[in-house]
C-alpha atoms as a PDB file:
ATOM      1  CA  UNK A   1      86.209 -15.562  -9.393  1.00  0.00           C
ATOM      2  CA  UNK A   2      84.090 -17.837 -11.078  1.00  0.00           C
ATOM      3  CA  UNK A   3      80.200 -16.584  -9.101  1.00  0.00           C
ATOM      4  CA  UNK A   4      78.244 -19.916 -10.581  1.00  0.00           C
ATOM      5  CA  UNK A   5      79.962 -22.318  -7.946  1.00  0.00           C
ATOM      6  CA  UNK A   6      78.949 -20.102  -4.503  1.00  0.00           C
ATOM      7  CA  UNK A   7      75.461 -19.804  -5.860  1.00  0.00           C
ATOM      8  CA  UNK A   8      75.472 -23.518  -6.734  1.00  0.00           C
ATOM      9  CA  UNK A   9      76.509 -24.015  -3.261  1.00  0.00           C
ATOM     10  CA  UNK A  10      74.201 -21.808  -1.751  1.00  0.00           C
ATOM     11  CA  UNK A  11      71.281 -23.461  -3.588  1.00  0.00           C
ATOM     12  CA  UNK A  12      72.088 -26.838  -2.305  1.00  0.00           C
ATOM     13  CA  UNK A  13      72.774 -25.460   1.299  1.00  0.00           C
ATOM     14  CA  UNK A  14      68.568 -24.610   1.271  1.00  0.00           C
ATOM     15  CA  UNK A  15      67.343 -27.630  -0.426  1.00  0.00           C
ATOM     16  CA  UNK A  16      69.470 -30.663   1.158  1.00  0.00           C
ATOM     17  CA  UNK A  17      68.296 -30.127   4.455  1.00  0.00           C
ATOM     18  CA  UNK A  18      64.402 -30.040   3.501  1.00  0.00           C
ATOM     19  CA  UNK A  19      65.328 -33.639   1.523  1.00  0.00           C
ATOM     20  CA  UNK A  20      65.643 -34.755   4.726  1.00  0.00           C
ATOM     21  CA  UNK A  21      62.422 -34.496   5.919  1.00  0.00           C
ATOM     22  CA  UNK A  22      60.924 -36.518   2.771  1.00  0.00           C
ATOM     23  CA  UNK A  23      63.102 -38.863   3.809  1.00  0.00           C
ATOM     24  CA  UNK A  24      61.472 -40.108   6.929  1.00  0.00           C
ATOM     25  CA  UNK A  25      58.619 -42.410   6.431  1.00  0.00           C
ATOM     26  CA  UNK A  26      54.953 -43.138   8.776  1.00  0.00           C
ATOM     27  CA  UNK A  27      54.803 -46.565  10.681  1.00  0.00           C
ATOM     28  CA  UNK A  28      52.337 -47.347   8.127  1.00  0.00           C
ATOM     29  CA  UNK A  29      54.557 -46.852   5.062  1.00  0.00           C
ATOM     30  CA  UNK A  30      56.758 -49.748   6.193  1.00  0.00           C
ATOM     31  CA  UNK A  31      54.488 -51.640   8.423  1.00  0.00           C
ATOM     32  CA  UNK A  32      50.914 -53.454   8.596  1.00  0.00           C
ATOM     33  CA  UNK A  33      49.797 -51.322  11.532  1.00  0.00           C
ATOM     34  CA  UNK A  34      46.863 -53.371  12.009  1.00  0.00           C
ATOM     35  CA  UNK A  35      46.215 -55.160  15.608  1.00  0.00           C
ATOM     36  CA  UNK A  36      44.471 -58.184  13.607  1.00  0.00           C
ATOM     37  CA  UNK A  37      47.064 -58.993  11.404  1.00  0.00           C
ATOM     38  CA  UNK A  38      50.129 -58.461  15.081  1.00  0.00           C
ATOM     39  CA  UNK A  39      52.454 -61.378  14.894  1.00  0.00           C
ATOM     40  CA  UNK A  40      53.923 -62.908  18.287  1.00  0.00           C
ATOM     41  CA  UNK A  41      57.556 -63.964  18.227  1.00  0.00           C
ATOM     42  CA  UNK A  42      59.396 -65.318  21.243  1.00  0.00           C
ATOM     43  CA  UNK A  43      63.319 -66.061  21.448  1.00  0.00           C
ATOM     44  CA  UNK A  44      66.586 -65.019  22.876  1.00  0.00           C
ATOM     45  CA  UNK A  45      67.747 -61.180  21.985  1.00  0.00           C
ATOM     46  CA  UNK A  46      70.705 -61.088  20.296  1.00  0.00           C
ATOM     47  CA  UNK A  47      71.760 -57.785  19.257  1.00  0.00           C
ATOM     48  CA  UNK A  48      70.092 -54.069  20.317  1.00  0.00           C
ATOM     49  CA  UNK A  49      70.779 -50.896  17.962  1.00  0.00           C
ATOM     50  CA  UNK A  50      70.524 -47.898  20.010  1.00  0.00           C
ATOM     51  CA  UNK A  51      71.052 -45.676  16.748  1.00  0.00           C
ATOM     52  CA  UNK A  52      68.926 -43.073  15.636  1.00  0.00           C
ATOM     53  CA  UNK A  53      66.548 -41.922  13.896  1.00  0.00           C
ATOM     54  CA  UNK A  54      65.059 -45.435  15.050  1.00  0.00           C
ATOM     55  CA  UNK A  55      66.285 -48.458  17.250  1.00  0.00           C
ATOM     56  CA  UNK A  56      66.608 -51.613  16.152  1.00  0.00           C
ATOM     57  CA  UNK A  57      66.795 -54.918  18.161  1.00  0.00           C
ATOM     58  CA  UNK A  58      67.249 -58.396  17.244  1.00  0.00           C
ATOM     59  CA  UNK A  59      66.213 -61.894  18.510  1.00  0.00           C
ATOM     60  CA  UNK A  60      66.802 -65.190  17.862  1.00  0.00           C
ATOM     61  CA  UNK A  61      63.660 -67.346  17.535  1.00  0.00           C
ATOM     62  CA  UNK A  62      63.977 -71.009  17.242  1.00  0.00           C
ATOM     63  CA  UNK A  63      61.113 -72.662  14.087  1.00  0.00           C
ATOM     64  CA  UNK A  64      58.983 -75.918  14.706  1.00  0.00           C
ATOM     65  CA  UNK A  65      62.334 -77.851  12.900  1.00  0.00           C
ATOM     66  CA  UNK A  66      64.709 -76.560  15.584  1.00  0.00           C
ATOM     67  CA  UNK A  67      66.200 -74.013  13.075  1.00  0.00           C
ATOM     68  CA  UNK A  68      67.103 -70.831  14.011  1.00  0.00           C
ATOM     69  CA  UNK A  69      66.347 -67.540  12.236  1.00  0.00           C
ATOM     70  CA  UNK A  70      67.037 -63.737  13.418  1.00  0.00           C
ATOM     71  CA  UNK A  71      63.881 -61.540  13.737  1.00  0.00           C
ATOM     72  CA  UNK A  72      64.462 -57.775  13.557  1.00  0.00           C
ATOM     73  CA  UNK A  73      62.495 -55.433  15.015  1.00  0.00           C
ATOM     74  CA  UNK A  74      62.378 -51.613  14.849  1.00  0.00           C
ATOM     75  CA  UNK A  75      61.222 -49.236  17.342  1.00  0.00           C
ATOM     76  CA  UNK A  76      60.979 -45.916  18.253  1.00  0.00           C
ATOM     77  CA  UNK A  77      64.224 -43.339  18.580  1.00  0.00           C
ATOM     78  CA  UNK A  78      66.348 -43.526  21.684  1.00  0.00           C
ATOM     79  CA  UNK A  79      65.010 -40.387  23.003  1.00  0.00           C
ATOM     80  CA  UNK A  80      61.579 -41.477  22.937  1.00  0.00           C
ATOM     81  CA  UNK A  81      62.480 -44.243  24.991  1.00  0.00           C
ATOM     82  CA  UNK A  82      64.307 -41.988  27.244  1.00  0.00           C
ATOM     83  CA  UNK A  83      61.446 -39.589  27.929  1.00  0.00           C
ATOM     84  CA  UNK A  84      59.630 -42.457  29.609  1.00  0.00           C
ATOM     85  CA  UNK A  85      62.749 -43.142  31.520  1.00  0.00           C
ATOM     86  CA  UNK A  86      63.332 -46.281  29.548  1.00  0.00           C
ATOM     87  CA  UNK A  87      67.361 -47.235  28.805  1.00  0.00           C
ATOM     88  CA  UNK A  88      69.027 -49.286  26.598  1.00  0.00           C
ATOM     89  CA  UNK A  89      69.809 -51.396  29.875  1.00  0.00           C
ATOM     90  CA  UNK A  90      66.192 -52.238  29.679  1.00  0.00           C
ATOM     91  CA  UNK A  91      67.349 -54.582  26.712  1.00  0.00           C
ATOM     92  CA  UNK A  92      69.665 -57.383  27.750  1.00  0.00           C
ATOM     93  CA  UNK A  93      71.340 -59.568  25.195  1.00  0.00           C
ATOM     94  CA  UNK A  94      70.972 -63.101  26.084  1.00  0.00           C
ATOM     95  CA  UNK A  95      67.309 -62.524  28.049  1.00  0.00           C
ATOM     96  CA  UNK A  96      63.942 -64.496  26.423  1.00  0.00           C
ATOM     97  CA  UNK A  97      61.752 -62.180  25.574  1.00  0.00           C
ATOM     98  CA  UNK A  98      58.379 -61.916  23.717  1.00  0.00           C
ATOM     99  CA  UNK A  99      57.742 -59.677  21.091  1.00  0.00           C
ATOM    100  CA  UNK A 100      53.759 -58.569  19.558  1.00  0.00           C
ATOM    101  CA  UNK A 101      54.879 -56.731  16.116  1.00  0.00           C
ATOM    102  CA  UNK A 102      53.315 -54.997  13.438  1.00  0.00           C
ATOM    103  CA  UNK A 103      54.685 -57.196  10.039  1.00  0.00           C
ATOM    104  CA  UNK A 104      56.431 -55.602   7.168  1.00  0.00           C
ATOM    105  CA  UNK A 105      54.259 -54.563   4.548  1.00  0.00           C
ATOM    106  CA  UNK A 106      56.640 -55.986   1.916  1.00  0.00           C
ATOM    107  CA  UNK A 107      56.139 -59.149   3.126  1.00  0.00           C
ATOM    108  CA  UNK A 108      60.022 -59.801   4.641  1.00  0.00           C
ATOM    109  CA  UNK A 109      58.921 -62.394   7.233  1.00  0.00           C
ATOM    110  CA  UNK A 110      61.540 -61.339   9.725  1.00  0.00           C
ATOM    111  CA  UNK A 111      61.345 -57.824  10.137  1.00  0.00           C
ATOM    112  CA  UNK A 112      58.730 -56.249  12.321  1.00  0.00           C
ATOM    113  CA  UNK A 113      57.926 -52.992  14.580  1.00  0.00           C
ATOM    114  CA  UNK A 114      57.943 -54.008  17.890  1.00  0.00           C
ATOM    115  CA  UNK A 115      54.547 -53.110  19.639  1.00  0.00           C
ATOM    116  CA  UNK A 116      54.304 -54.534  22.645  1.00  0.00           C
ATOM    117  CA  UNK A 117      57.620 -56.563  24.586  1.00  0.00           C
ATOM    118  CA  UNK A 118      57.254 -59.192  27.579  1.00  0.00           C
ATOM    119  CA  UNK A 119      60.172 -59.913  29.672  1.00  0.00           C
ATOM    120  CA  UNK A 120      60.320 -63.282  31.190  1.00  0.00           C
ATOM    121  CA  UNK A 121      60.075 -61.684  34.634  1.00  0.00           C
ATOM    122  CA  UNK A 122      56.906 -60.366  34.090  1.00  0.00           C
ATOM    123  CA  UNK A 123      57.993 -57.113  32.727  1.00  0.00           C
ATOM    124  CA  UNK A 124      56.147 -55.512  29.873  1.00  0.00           C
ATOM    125  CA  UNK A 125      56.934 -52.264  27.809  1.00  0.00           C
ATOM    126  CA  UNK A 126      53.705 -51.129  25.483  1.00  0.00           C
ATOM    127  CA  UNK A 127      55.264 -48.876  22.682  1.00  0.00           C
ATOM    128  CA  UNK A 128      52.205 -48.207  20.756  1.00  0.00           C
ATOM    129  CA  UNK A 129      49.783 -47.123  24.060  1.00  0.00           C
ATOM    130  CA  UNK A 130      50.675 -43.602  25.714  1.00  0.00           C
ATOM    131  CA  UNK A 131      53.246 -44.430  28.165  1.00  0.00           C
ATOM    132  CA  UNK A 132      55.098 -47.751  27.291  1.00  0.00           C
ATOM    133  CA  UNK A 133      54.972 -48.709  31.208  1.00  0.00           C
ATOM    134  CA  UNK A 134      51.113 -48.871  30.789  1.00  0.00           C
ATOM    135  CA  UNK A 135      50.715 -52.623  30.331  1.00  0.00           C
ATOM    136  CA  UNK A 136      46.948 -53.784  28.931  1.00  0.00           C
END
């Protein structure tokens, strides 16, 4: 038996899982986490992403012309939400919502992460501020 291929695979067994972890980026690496330079976007959501290792959500936003372009933004995993009893419910396609964002830092002009989110019933979920029920 050839002993080079179960060393091989023991190798790799080690070192793919810690690739992993260099994998994940900060909020910062992606974003302009800056509350001067938060962009406000309001429209109809369209589409929600309850996926790890982050959710995604997506909304339609009307421009001064009357054209329409799709905003996505990203957010934290599903189980964050969860641990402050926060569902994917919460998110209902078709419902006008408001979104405060951090922009991309690569410039793409329709992909944010979602800071803060205003319902049009008054609701509010604060992602970036201890619990997200804490409205400012």
């Amino acid at each position: 038996m050839n002993i080079k291929l179960p060393i091989t695979l023991l190798i790799l067994g080690f070192l793919l899982p810690g690739a992993a972890l260099f994998a994940h980026h900060s909020l910062s690496a992606e974003f302009v986490a800056d509350d001067a330079r938060l962009v406000t976007v309001k429209g109809v959501l369209s589409k929600v992403d309850w996926v790890n290792p982050h959710i995604y959500f997506y909304v339609d936003v009307k421009d001064a012309s009357g054209k329409s372009e799709t905003w996505a933004f990203e957010n934290f995993p599903p189980s964050w939400w969860r641990r402050y009893g926060l569902s994917r419910d919460l998110l209902k396609i078709g419902e006008q919502i408001t979104v405060e964002a951090y922009p991309a830092r690569d410039g793409t002009k329709t992909l944010a992460w979602a800071k803060i989110i205003h319902f049009a019933d008054g609701r509010t979920v604060a992602t970036m501020m201890g619990d997200p029920k804490d409205v400012r």
